[in-house]
N, C-alpha and C. Protein backbone atom coordinates (compact mmCIF):
# COMPACT_ATOMS: atom_id res chain seq x y z
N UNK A 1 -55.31 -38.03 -4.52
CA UNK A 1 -55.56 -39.42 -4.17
C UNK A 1 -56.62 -40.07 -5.06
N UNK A 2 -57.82 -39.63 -5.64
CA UNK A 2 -58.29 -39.75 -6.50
C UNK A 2 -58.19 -40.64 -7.61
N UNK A 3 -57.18 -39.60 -8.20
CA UNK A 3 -56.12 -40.53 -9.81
C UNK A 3 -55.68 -41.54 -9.08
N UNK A 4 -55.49 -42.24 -7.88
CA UNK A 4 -54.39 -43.18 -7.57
C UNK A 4 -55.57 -44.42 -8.00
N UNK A 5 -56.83 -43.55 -7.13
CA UNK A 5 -57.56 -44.87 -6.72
C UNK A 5 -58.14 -45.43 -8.81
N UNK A 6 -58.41 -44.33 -9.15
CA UNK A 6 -58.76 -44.65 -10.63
C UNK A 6 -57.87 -45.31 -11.34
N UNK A 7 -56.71 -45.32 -11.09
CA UNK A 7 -55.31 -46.31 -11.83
C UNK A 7 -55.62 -47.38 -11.54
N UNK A 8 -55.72 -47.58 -9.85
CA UNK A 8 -55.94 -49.13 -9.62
C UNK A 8 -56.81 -50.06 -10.33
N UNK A 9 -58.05 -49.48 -9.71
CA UNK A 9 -59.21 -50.00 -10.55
C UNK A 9 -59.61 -50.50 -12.08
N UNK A 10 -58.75 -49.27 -12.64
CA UNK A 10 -58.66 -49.87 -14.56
C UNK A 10 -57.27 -50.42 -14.18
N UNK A 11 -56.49 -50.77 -13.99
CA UNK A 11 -55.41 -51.33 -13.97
C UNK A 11 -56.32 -53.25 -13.41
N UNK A 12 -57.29 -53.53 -12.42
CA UNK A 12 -57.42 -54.61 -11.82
C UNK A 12 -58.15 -54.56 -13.02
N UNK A 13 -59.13 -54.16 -13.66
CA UNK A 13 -59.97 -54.60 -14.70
C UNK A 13 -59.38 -54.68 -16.21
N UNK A 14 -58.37 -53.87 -16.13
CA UNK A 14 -57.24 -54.76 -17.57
C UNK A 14 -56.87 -56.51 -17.26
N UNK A 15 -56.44 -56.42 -15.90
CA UNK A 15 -55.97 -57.69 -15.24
C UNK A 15 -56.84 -58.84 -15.53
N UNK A 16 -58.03 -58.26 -14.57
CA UNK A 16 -59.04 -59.29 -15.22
C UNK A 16 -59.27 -59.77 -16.64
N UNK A 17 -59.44 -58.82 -17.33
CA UNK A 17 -59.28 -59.05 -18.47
C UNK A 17 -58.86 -60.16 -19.25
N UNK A 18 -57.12 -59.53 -19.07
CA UNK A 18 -55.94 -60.33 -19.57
C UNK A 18 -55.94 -61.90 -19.03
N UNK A 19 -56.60 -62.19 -17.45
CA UNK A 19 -56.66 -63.55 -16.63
C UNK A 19 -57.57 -64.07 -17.53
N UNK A 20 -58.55 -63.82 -17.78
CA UNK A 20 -59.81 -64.35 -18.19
C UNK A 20 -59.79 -64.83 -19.75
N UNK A 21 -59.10 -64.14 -20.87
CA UNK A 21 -58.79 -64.25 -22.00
C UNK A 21 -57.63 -65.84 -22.04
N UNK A 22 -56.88 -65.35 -21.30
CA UNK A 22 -55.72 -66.20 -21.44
C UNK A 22 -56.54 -67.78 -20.31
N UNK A 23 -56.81 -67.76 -19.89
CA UNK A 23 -57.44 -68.85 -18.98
C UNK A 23 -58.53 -69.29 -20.47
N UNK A 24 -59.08 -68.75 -21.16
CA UNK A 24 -59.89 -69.04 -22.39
C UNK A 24 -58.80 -69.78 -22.94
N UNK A 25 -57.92 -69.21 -23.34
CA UNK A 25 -56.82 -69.62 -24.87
C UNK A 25 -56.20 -70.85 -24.02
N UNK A 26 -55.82 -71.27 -22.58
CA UNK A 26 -55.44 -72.22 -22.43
C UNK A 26 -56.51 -73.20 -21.99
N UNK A 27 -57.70 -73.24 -22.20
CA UNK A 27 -58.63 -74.08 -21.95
C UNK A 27 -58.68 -74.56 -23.32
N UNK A 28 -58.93 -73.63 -24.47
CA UNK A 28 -59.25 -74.38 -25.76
C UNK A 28 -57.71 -75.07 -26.01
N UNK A 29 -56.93 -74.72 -25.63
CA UNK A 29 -55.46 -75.37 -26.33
C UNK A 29 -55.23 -76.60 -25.45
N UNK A 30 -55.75 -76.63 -24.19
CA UNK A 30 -55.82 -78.06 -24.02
C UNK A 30 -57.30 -78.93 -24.29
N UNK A 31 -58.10 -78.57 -24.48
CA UNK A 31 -59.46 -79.40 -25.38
C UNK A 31 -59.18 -79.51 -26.84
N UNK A 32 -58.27 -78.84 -27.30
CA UNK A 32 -57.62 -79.36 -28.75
C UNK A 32 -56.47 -80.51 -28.50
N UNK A 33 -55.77 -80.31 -27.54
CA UNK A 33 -54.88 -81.34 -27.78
C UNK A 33 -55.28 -82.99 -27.71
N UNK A 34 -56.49 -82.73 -26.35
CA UNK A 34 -57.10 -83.64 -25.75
C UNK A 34 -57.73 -84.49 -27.00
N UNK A 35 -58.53 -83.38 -28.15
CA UNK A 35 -59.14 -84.43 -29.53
C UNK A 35 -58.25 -84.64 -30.06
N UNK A 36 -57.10 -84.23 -30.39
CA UNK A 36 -55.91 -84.37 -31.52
C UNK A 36 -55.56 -86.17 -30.80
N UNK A 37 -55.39 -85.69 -29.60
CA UNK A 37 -55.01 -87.58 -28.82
C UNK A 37 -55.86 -88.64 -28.91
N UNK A 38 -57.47 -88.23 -28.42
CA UNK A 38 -57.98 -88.82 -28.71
C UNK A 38 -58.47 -89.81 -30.81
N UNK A 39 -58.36 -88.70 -31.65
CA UNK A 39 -58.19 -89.32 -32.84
C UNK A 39 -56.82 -90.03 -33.21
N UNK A 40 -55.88 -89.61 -32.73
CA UNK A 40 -54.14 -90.57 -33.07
C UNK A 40 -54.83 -92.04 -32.09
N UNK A 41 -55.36 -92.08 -30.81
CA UNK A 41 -55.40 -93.22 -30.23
C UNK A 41 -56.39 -93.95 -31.37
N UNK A 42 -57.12 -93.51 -31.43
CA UNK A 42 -58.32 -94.16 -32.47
C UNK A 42 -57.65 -94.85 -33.64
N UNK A 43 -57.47 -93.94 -34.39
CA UNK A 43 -56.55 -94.34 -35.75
C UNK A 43 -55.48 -95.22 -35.25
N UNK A 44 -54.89 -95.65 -34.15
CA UNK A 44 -54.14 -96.34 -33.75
C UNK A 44 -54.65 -98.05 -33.68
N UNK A 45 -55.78 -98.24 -32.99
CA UNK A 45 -56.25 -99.15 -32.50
C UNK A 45 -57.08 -99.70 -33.71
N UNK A 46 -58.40 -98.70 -34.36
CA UNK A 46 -58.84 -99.17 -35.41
C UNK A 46 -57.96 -99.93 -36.39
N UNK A 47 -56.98 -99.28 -36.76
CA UNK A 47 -56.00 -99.11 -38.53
C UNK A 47 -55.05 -99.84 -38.13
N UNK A 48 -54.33 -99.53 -37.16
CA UNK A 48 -53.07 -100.35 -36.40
C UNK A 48 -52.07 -99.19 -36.78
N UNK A 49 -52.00 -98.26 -36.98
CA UNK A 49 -51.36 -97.10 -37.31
C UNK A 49 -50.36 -97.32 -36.05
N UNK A 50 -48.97 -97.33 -36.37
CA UNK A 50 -47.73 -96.51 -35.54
C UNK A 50 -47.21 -95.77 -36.07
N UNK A 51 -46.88 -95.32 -34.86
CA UNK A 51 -45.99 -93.90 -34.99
C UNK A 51 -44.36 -93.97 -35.86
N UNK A 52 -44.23 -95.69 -36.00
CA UNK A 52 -42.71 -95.74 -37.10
C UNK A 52 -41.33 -95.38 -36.13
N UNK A 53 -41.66 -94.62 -35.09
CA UNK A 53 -40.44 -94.51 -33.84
C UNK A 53 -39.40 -95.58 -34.11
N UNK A 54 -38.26 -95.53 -34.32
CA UNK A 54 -37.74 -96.44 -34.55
C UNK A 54 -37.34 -97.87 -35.29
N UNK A 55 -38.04 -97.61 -36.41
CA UNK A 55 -38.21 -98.39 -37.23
C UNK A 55 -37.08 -98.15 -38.37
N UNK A 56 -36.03 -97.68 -38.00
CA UNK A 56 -34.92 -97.57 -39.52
C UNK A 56 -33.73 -97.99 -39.46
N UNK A 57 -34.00 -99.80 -38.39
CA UNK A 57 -33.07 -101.13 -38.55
C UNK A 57 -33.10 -101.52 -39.94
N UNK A 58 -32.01 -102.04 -40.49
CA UNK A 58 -31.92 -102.76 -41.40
C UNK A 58 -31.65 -104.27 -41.10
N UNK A 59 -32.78 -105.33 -41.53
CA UNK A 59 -32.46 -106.51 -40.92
C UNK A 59 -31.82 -107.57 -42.54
């Protein structure tokens, strides 16, 4: 019974691990997207920059 209880334990602290890493990588990947938006809005409003979406009427 021993080995069972020692599996668990490194098994919950891999877990943790793995929660804690990945809860990292999706915190920075949304605080990157968040500046990536925030500079396109900027450059938008300053410059008048569009995105061109639809712009390949011929008048």
């Amino acid at each position: 019974m021993p080995i069972e209880i020692i599996v668990i334990v490194a098994a919950l602290i891999i877990s943790w691990l793995v929660f804690t890493a990945f809860i990292k990588i999706v915190k920075t990947s949304v605080q990157t997207a968040v500046t990536i938006a925030a500079i396109v809005l900027v450059l938008q409003l300053v410059f008048g920059i569009q995105s061109g979406a639809g712009d390949y009427t011929d008048y």
